[in-house]
N, C-alpha and C. Protein backbone atom coordinates (compact mmCIF):
# COMPACT_ATOMS: atom_id res chain seq x y z
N UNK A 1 45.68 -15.99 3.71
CA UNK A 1 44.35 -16.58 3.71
C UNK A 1 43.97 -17.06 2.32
N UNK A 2 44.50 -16.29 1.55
CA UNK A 2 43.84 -16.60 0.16
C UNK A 2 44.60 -18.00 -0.54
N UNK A 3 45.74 -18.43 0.22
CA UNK A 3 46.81 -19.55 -0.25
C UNK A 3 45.75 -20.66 0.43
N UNK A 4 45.71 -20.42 1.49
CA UNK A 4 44.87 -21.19 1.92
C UNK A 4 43.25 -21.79 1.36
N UNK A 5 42.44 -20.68 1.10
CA UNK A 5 41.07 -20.78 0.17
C UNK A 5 41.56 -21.63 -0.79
N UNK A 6 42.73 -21.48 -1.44
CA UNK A 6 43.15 -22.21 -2.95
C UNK A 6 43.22 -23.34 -2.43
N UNK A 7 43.88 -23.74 -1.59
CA UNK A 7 44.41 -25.13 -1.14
C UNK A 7 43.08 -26.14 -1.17
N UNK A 8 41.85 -25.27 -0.01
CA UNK A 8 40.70 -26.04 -0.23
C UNK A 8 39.65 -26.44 -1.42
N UNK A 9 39.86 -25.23 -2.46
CA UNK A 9 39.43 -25.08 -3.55
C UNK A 9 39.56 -26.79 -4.26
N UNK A 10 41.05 -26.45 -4.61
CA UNK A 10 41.56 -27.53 -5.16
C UNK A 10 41.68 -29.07 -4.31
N UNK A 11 41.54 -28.65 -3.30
CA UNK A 11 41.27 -30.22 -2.40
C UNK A 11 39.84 -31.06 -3.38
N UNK A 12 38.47 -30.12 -3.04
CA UNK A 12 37.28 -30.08 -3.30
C UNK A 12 37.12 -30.74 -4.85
N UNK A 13 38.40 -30.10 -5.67
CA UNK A 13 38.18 -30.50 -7.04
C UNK A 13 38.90 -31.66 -7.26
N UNK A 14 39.78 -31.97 -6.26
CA UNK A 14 40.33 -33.51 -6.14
C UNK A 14 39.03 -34.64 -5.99
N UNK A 15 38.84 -34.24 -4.77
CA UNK A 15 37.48 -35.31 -4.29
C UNK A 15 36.10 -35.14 -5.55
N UNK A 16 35.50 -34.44 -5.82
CA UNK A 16 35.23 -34.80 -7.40
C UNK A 16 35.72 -34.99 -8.22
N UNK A 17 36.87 -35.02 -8.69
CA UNK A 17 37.28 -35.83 -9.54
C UNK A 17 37.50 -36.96 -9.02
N UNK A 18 37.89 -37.81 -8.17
CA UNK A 18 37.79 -38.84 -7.38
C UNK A 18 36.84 -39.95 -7.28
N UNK A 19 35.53 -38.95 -6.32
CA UNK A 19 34.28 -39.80 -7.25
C UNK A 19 33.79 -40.17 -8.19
N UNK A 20 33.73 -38.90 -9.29
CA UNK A 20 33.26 -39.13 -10.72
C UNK A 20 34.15 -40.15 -11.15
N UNK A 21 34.80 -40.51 -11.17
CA UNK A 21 36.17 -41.56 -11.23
C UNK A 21 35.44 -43.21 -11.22
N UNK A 22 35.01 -42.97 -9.40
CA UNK A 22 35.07 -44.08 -9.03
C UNK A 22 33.68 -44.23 -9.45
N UNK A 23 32.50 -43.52 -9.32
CA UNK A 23 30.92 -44.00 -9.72
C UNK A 23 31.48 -44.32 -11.51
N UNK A 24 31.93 -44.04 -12.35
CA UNK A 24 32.04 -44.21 -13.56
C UNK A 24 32.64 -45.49 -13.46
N UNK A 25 33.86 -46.16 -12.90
CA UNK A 25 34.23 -47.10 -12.82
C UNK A 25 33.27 -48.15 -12.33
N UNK A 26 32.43 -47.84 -10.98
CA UNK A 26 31.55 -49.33 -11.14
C UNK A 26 30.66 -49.38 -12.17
N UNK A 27 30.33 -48.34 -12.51
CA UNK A 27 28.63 -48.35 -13.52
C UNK A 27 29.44 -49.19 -15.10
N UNK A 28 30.34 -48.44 -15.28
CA UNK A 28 31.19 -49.78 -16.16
C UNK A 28 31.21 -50.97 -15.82
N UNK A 29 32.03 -51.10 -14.78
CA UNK A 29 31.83 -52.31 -14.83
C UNK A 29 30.82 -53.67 -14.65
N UNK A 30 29.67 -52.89 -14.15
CA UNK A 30 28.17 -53.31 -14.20
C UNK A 30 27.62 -53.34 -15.13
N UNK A 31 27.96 -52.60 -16.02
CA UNK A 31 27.50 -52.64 -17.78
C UNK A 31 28.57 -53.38 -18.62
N UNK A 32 29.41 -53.86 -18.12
CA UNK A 32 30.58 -54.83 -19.24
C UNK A 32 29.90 -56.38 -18.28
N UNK A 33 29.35 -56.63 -17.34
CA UNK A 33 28.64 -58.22 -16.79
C UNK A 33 27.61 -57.73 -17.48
N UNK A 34 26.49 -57.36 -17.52
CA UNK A 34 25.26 -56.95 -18.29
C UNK A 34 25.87 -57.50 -19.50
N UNK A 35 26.47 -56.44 -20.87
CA UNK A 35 26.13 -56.68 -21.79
C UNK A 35 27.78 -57.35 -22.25
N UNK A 36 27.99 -58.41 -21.39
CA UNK A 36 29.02 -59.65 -21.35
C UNK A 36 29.96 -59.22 -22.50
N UNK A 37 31.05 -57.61 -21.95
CA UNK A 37 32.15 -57.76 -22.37
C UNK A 37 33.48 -58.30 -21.72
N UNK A 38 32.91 -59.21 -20.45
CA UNK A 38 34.10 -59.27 -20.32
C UNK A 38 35.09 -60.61 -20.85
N UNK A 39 34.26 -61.02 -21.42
CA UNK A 39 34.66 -62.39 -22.36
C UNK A 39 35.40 -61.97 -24.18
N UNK A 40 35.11 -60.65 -24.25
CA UNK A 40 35.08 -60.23 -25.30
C UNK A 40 36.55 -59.43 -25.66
N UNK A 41 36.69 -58.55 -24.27
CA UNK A 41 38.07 -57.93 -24.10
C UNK A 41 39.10 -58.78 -22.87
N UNK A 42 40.56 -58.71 -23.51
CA UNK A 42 41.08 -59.35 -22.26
C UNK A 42 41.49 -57.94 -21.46
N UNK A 43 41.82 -58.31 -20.27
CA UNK A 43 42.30 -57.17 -19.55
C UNK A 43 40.83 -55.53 -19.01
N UNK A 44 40.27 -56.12 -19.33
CA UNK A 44 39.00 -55.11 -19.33
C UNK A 44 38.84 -54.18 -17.84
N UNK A 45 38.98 -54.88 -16.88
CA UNK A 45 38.96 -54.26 -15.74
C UNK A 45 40.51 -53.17 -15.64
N UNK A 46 41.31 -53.35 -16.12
CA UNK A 46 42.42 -52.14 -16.76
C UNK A 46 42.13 -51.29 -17.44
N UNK A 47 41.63 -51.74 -18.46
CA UNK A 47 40.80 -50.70 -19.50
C UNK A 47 39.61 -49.64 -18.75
N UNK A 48 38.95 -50.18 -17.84
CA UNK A 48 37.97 -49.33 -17.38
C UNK A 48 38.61 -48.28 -16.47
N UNK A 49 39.48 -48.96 -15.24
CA UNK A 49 40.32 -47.93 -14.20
C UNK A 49 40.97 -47.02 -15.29
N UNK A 50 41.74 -47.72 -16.30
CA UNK A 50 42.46 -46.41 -17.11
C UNK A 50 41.71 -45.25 -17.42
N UNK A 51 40.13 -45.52 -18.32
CA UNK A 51 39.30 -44.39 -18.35
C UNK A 51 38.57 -43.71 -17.55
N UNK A 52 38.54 -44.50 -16.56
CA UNK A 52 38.23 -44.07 -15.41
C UNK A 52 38.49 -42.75 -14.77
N UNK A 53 40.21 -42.76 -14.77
CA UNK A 53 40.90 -42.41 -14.17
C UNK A 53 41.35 -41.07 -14.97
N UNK A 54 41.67 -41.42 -16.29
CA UNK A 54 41.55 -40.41 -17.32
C UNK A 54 40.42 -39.27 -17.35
N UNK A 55 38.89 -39.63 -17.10
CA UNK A 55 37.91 -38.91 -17.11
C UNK A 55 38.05 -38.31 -16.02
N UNK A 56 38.27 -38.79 -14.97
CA UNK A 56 38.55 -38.01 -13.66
C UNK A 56 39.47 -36.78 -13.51
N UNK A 57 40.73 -37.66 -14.12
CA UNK A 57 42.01 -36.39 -14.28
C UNK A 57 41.25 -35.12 -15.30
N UNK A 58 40.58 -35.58 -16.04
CA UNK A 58 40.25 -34.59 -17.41
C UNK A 58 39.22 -33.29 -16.51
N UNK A 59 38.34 -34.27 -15.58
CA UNK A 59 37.55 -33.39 -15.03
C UNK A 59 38.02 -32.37 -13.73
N UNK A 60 39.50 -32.68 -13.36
CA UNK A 60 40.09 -32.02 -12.61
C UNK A 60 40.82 -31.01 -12.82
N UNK A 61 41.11 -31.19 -14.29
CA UNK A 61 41.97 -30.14 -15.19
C UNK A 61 40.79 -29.39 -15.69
N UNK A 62 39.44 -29.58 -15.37
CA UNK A 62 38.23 -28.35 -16.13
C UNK A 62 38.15 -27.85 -15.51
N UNK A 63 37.63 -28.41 -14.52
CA UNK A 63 37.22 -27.36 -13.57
C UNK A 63 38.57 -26.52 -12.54
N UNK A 64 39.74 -27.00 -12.29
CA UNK A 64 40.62 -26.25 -11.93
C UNK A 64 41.27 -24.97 -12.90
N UNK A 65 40.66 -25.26 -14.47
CA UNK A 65 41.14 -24.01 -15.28
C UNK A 65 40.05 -23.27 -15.00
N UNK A 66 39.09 -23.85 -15.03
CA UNK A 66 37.47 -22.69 -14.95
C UNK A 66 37.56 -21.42 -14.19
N UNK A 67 37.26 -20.17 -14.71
CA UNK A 67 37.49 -19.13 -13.85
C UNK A 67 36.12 -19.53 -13.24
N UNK A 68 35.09 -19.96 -13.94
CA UNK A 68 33.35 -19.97 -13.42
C UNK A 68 33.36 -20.85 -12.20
N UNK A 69 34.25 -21.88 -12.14
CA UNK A 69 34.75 -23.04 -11.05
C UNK A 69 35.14 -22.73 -10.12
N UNK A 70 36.35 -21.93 -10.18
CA UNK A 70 37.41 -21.76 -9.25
C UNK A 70 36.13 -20.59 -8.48
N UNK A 71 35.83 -19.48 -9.09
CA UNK A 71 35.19 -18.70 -8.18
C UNK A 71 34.16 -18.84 -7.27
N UNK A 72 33.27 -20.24 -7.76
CA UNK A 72 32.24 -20.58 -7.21
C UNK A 72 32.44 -21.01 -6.11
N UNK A 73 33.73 -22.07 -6.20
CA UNK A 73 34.15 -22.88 -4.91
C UNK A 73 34.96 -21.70 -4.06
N UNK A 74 35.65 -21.07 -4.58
CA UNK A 74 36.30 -19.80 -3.66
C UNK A 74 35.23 -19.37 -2.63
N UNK A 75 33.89 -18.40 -3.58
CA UNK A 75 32.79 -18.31 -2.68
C UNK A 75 32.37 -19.04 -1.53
N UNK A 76 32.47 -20.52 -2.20
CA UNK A 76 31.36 -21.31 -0.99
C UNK A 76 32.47 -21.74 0.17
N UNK A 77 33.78 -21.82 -0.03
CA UNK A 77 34.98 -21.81 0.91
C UNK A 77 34.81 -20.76 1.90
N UNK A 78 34.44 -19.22 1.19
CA UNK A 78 34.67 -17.80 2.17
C UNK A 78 33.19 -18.17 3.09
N UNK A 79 32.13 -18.57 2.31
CA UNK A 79 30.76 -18.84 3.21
C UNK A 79 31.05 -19.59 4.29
N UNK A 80 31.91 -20.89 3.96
CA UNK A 80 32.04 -22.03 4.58
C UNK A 80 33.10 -21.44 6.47
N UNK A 81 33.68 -20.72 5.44
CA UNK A 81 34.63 -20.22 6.60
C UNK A 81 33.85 -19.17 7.75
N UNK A 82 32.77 -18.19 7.15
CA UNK A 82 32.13 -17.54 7.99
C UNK A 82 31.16 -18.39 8.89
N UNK A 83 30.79 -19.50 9.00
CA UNK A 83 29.78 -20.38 9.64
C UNK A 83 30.32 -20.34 11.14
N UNK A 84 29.50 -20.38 12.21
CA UNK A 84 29.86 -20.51 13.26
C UNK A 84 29.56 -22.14 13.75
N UNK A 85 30.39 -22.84 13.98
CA UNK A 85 30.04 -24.04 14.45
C UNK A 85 30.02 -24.23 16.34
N UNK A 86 29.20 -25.25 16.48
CA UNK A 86 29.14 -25.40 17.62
C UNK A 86 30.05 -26.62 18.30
N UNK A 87 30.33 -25.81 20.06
CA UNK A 87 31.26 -26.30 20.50
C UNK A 87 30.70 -27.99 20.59
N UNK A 88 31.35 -28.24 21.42
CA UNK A 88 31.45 -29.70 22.28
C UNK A 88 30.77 -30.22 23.63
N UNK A 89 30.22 -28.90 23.91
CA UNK A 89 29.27 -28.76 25.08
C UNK A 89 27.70 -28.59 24.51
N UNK A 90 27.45 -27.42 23.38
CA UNK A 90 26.57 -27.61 22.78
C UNK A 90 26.18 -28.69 21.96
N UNK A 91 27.05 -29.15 21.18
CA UNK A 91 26.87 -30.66 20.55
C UNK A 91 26.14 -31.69 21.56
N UNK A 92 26.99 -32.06 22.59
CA UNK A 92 26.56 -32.75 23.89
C UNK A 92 25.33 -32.81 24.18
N UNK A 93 24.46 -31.25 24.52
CA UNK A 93 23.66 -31.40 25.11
C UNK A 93 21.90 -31.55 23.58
N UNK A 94 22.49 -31.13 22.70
CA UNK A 94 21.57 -31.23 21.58
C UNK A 94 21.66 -32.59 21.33
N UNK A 95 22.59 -33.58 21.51
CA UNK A 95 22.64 -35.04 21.13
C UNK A 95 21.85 -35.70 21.96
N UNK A 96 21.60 -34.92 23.39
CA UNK A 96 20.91 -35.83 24.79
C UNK A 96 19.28 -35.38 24.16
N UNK A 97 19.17 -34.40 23.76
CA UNK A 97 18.07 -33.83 23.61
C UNK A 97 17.31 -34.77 22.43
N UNK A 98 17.93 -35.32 21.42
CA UNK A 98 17.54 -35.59 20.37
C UNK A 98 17.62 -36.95 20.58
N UNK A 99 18.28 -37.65 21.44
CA UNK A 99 18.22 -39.35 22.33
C UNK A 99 16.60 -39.64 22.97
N UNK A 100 16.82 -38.26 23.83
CA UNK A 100 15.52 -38.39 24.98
C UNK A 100 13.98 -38.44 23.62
N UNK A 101 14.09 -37.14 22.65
CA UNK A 101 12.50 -36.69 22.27
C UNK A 101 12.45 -38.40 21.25
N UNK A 102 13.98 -39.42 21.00
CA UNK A 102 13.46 -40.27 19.79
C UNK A 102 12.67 -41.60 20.63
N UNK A 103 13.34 -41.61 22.15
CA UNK A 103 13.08 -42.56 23.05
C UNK A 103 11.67 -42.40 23.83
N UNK A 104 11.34 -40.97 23.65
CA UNK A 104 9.49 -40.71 23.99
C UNK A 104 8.94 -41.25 22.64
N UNK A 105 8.85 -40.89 21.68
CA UNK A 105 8.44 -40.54 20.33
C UNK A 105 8.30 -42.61 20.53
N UNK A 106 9.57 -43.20 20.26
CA UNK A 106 9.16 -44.46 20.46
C UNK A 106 8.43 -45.00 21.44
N UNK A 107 8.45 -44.59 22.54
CA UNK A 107 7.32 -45.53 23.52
C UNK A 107 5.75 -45.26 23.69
N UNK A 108 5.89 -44.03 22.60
CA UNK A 108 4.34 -43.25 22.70
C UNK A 108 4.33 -44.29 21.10
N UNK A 109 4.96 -44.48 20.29
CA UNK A 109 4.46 -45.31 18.89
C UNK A 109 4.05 -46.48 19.54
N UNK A 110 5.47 -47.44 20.36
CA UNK A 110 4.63 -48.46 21.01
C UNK A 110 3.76 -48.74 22.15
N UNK A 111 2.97 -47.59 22.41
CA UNK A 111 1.96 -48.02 23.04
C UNK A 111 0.54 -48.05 22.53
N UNK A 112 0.64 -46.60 21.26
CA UNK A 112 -0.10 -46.60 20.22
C UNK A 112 -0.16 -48.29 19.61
N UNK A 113 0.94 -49.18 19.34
CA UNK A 113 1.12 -50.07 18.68
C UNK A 113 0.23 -51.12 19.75
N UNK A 114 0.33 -51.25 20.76
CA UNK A 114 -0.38 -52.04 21.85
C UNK A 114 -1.78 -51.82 21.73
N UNK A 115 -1.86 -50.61 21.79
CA UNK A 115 -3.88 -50.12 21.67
C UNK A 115 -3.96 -50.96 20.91
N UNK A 116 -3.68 -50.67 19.31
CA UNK A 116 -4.17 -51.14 17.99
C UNK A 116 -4.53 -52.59 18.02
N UNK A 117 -3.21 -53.35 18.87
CA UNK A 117 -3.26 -54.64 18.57
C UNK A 117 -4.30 -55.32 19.55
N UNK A 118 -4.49 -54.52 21.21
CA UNK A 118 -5.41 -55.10 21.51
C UNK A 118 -6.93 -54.82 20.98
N UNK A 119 -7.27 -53.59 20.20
CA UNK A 119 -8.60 -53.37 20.05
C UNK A 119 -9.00 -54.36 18.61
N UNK A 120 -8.40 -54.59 17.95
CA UNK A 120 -8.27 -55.38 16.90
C UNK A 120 -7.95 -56.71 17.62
N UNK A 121 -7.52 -57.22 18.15
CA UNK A 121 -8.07 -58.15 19.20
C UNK A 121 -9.63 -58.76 19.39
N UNK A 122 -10.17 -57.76 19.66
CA UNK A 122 -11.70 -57.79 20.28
C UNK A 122 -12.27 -57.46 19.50
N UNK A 123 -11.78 -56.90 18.38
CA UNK A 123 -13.03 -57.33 16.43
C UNK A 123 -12.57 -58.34 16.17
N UNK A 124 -11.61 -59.20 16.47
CA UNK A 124 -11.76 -60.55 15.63
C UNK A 124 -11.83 -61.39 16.80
């Protein structure tokens, strides 16, 4: 079990490093059109994936040494694992439930919406 916890651990610290990756890469490159480097450097969109990619790796190697890291995500893995999820029958019938109360909820707004428009109607 515990090979396993690790496995997800480190999945978790993949996919953040991943993102942080990729949000750093557009916000660069939204700030090199802004303040017009890309006339300035050749190759620039290389240059950014490289650091990009570098900051990412860097942040995957922190937090995978972190004992403060690793334990936190261990924790929220063992939480994650105690959760009881619901079947496919319960899903089902909470999805009909939550169809039906949005499809009242709307025809009671638009009829509210009908009042309004006819009584405002008959003030102007």
């Amino acid at each position: 079990m515990e090979n396993n916890q690790q496995k997800w651990v480190n999945l978790t610290f993949v996919a953040a490093a991943l993102l942080t990756a990729y949000v750093l890469y557009v916000l660069a490159v939204k700030f090199s059109v802004v303040l017009d480097f890309e006339g300035r450097f050749r190759n620039l969109d290389k240059i950014l994936l490289g650091v990009s990619a570098l900051v990412g790796l860097g942040l995957f190697l922190g937090l995978s040494r972190s004992p403060k890291a690793s334990s936190f995500m261990s924790e929220v893995v063992a939480e994650v694992g105690k959760v009881t999820w619901p079947g496919q029958d319960e899903t089902l019938k909470a999805t009909i439930a939550v169809l039906i109360a949005v499809t009242i909820a709307g025809i009671l707004l638009w009829l509210v919406d009908m009042l309004w428009i006819y009584l405002i109607g008959l003030v102007i």
